[in-house]
Protein backbone atom coordinates (compact mmCIF):
# COMPACT_ATOMS: atom_id res chain seq x y z
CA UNK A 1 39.05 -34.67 85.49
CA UNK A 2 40.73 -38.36 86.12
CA UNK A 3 39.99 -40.41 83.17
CA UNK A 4 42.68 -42.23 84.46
CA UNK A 5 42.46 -43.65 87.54
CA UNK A 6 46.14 -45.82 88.08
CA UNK A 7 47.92 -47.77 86.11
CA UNK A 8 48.99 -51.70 86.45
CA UNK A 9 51.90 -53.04 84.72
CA UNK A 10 51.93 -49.78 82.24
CA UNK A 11 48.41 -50.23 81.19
CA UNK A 12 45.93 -47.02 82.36
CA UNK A 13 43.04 -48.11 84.20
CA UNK A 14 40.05 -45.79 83.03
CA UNK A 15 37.62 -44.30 85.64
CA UNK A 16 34.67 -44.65 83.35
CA UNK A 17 35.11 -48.73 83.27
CA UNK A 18 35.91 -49.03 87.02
CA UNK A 19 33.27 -46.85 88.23
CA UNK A 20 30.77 -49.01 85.91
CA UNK A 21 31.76 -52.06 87.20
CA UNK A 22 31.88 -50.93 90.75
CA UNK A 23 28.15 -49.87 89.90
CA UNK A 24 27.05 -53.82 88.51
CA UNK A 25 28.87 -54.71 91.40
CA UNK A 26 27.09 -52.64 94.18
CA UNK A 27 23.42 -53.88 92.59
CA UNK A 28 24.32 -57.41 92.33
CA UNK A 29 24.45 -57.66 96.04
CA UNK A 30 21.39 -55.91 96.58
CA UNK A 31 19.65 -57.45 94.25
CA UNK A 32 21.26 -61.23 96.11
CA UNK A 33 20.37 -59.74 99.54
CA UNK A 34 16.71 -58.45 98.10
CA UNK A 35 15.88 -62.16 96.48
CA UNK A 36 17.18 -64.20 98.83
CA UNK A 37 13.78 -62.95 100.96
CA UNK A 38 11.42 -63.91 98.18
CA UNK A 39 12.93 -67.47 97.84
CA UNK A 40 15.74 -66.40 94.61
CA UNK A 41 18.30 -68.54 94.55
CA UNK A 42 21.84 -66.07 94.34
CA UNK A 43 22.63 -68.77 91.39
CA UNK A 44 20.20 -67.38 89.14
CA UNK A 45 21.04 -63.17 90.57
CA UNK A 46 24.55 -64.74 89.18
CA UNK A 47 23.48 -65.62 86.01
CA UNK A 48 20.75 -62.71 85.75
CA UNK A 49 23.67 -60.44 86.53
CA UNK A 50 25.87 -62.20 83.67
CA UNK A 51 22.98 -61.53 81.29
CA UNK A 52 22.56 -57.89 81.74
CA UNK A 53 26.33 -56.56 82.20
CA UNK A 54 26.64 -58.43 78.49
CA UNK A 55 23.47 -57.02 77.03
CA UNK A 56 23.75 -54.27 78.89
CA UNK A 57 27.01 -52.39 77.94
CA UNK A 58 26.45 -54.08 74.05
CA UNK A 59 23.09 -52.17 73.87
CA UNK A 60 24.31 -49.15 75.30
CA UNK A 61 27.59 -49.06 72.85
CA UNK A 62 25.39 -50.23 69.61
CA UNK A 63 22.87 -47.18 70.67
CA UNK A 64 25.67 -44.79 70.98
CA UNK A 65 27.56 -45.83 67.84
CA UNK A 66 24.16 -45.63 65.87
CA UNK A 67 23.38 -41.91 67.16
CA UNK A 68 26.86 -40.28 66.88
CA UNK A 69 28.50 -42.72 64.26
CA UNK A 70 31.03 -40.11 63.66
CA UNK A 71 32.92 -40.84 66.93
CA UNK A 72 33.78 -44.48 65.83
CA UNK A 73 35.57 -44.22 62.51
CA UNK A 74 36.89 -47.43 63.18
CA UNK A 75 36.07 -51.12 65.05
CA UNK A 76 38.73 -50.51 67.63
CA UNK A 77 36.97 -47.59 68.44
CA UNK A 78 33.66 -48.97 68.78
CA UNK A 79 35.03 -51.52 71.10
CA UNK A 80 37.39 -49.61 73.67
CA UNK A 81 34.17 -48.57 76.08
CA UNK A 82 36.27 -48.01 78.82
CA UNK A 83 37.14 -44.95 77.15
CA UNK A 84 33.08 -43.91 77.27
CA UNK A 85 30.52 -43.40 75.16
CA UNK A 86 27.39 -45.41 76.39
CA UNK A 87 24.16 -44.99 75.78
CA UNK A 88 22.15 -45.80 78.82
CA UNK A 89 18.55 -46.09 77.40
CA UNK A 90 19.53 -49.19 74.26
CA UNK A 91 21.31 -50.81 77.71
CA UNK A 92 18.31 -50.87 79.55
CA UNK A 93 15.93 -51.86 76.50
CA UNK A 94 18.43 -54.99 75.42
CA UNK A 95 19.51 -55.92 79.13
CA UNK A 96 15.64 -56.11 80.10
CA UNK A 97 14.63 -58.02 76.85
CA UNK A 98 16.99 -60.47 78.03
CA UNK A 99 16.57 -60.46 82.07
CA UNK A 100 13.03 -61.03 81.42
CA UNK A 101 13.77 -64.16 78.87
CA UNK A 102 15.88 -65.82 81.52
CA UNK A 103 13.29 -65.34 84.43
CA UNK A 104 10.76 -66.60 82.31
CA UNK A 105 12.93 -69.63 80.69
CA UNK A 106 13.41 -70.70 84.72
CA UNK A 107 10.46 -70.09 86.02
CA UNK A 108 11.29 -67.20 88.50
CA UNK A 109 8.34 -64.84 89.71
CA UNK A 110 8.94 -62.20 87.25
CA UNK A 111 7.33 -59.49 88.86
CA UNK A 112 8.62 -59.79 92.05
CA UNK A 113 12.36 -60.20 90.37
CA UNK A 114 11.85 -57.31 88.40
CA UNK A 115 10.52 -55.40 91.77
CA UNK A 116 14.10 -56.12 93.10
CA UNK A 117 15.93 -54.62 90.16
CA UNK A 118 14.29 -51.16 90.32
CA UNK A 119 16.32 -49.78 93.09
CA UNK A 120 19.55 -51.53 91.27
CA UNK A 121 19.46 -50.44 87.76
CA UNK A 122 19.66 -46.78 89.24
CA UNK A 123 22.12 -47.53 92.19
CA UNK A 124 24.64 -48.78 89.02
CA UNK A 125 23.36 -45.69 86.90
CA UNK A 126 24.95 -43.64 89.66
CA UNK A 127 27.96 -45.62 90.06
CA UNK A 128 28.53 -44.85 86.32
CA UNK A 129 27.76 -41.22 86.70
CA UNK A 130 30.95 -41.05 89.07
CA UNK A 131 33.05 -42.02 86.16
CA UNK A 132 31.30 -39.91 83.42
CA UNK A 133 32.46 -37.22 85.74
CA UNK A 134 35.87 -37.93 86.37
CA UNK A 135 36.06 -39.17 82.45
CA UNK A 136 34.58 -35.85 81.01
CA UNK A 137 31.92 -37.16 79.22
CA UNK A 138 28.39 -36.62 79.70
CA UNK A 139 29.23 -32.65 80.32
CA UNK A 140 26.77 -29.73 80.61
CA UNK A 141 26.04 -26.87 78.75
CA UNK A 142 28.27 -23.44 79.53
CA UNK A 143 27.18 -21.41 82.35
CA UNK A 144 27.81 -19.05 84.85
CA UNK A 145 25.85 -20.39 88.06
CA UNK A 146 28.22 -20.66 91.62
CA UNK A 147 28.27 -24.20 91.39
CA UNK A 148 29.60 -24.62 87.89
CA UNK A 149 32.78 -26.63 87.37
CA UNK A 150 35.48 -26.03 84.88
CA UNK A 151 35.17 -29.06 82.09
CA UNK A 152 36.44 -30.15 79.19
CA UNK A 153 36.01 -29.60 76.26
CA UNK A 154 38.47 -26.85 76.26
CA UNK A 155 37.44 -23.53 74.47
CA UNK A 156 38.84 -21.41 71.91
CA UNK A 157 41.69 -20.52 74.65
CA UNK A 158 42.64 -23.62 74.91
CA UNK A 159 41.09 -23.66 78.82
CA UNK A 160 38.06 -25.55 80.07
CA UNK A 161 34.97 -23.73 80.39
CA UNK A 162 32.49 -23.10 83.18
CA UNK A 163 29.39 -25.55 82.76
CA UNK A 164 26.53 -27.32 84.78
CA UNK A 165 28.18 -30.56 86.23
CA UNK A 166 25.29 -32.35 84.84
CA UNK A 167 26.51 -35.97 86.03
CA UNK A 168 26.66 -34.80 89.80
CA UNK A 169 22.69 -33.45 88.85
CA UNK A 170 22.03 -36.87 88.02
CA UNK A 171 23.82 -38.67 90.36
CA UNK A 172 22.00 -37.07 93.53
CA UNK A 173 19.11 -37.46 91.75
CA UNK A 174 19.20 -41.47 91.13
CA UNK A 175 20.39 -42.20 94.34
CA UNK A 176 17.44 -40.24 95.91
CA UNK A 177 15.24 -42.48 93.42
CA UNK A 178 16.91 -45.40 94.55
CA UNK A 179 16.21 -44.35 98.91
CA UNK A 180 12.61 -43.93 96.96
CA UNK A 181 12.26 -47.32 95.53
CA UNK A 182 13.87 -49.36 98.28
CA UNK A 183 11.63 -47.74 100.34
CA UNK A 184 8.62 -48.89 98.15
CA UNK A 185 9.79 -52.63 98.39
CA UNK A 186 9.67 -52.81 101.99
CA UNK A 187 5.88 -51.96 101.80
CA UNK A 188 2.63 -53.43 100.73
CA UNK A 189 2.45 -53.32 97.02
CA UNK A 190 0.92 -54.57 93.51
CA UNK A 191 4.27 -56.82 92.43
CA UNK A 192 5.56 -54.89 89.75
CA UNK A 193 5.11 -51.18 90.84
CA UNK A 194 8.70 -50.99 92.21
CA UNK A 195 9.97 -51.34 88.18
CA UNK A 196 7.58 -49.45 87.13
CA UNK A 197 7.82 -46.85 89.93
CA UNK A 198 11.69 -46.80 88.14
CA UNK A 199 10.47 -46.52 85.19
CA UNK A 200 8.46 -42.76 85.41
CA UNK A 201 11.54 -41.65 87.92
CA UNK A 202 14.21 -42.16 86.28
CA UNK A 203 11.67 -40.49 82.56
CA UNK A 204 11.36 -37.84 85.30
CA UNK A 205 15.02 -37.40 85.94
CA UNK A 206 16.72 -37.49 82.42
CA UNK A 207 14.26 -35.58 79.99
CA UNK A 208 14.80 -32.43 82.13
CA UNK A 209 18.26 -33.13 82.29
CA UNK A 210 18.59 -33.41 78.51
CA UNK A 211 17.90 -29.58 78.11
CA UNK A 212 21.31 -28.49 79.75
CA UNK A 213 23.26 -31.40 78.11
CA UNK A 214 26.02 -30.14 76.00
CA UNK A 215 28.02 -33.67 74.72
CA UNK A 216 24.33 -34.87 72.56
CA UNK A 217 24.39 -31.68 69.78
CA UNK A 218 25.12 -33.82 67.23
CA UNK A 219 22.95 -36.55 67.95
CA UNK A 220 19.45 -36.40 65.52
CA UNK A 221 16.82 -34.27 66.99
CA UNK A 222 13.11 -35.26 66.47
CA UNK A 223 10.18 -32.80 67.37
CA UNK A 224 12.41 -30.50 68.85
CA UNK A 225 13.57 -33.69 71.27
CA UNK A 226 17.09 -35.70 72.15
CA UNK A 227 17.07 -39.06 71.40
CA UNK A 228 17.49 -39.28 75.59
CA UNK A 229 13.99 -37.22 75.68
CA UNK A 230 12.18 -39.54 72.61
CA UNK A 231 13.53 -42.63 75.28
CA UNK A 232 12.06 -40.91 77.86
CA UNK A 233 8.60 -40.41 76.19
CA UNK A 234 8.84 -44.20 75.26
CA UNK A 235 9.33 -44.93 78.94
CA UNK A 236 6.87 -43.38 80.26
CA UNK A 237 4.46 -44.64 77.57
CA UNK A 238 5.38 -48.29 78.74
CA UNK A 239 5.27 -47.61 82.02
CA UNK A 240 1.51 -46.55 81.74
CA UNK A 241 0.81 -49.77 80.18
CA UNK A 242 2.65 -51.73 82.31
CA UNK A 243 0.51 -49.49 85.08
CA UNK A 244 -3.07 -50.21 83.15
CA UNK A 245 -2.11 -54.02 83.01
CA UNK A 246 -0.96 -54.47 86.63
CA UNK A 247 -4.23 -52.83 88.13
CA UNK A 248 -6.25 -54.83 85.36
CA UNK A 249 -5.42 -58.57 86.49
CA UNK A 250 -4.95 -60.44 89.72
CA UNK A 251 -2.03 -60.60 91.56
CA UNK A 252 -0.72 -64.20 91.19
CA UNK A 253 1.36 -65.06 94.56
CA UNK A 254 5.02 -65.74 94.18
CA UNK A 255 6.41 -69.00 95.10
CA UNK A 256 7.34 -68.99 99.11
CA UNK A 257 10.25 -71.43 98.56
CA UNK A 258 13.45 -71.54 96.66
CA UNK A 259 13.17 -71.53 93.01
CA UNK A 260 14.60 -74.29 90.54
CA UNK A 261 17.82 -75.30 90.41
CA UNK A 262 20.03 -72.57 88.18
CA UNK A 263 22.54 -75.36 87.08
């Protein structure tokens, strides 16, 4: 493991932070490239992008706080996430509260914007599993299999065990979800279907996932489920609405030209 990566001027630079903003960085220039074709000004990808790293890594630290309190005794604890310790699923539910507000508050074709983000939110998912990796976090549950890896935490030797590297599972598996969805974009489509298309992949990916994770033990179970497989079930339960409501209405065409003016 490298939870450091370097260090500048004495001060450690932590894989999990650089990986995740190597990850926003990587989908904000998709997502430019991607809505520059449907008329989406890069000033408002700018300011959409502002609006979700904020929302984004505050929802996924307030989620993680609230289901494993234990781990932040204190507020400088709660704040250092570039040590780990983010809850992807209250990310996604506070940065899309708020990317949808600002495409609605400018008048953006939401559908088609939020087409464009379903390949990216997964292509900066994987970014981030690269640095739960090389952090330590997000590790599997003990086992014997040829490809296990030896991670921490270390055992009663003091050495670290064998276990499933769970975040290289999920890394190959949202970057083949993201080849999926980009693929989806380029064809004919009900505007909308891409996010939602994300939205049953990526339920599809984690809840499985969940039952060889080793770091979430002390996190509540409910009905037998992680709070990652509950999210999951949520997902996929909005999804199918979303789904219901797309095929139940008409298709209103997206503006051909630029959109208003971001400033």
């Amino acid at each position: 493991m490298y939870p450091v990566l370097f260090e500048i001027a004495g001060r450690p630079v932590y894989s999990f932070g650089t990986f995740l903003a190597v990850g926003f960085l990587i989908s904000y220039l998709y997502v430019s490239r991607r809505c520059e074709k449907i008329g989406v000004e890069d000033a408002h990808v700018l300011n959409l992008f502002i609006i979700l790293v904020i929302t984004g890594v505050a929802g996924s630290r307030l989620m993680a706080v609230a289901l494993a309190p234990s781990h932040y005794p204190d507020l400088k604890s709660v704040l250092q996430i570039s040590n780990g310790g983010l809850a992807f699923h209250g990310g996604l539910l506070l940065a899309l509260a708020s990317g949808i507000g600002y495409v609605k508050a400018r008048g953006l074709p939401l559908w088609p914007v939020l087409d464009r983000f379903g390949p990216a939110v997964p292509l900066a998912h994987a970014s981030g599993r690269i640095g739960c990796f090389l952090y330590g976090c997000c590790f599997g549950d003990l086992t014997s299999l040829p490809w296990a890896l030896h991670m921490p935490p270390a055992g009663p030797d003091g050495s670290w065990p064998l276990r499933h590297p769970t975040q290289i599972y999920e890394l190959a598996l949202l970057l083949a979800l993201v080849f999926l969805l980009d693929r989806l974009i380029d064809r004919p489509h009900r505007a909308g279907m891409v996010m939602v298309g994300y939205a049953y992949g990526y339920a599809l990916i984690r809840f499985p996932l969940e039952l060889i994770r080793a770091d979430n033990d002390l996190e509540p179970y409910t009905l037998g489920l992680s709070p990652g497989q509950l999210a999951c079930v949520m997902m996929v339960a909005v999804a199918a609405m979303t789904h219901a409501y797309l095929r139940s209405v008409p298709e209103t065409a997206a503006p051909s030209g630029p959109a208003k003016n971001a400033a």
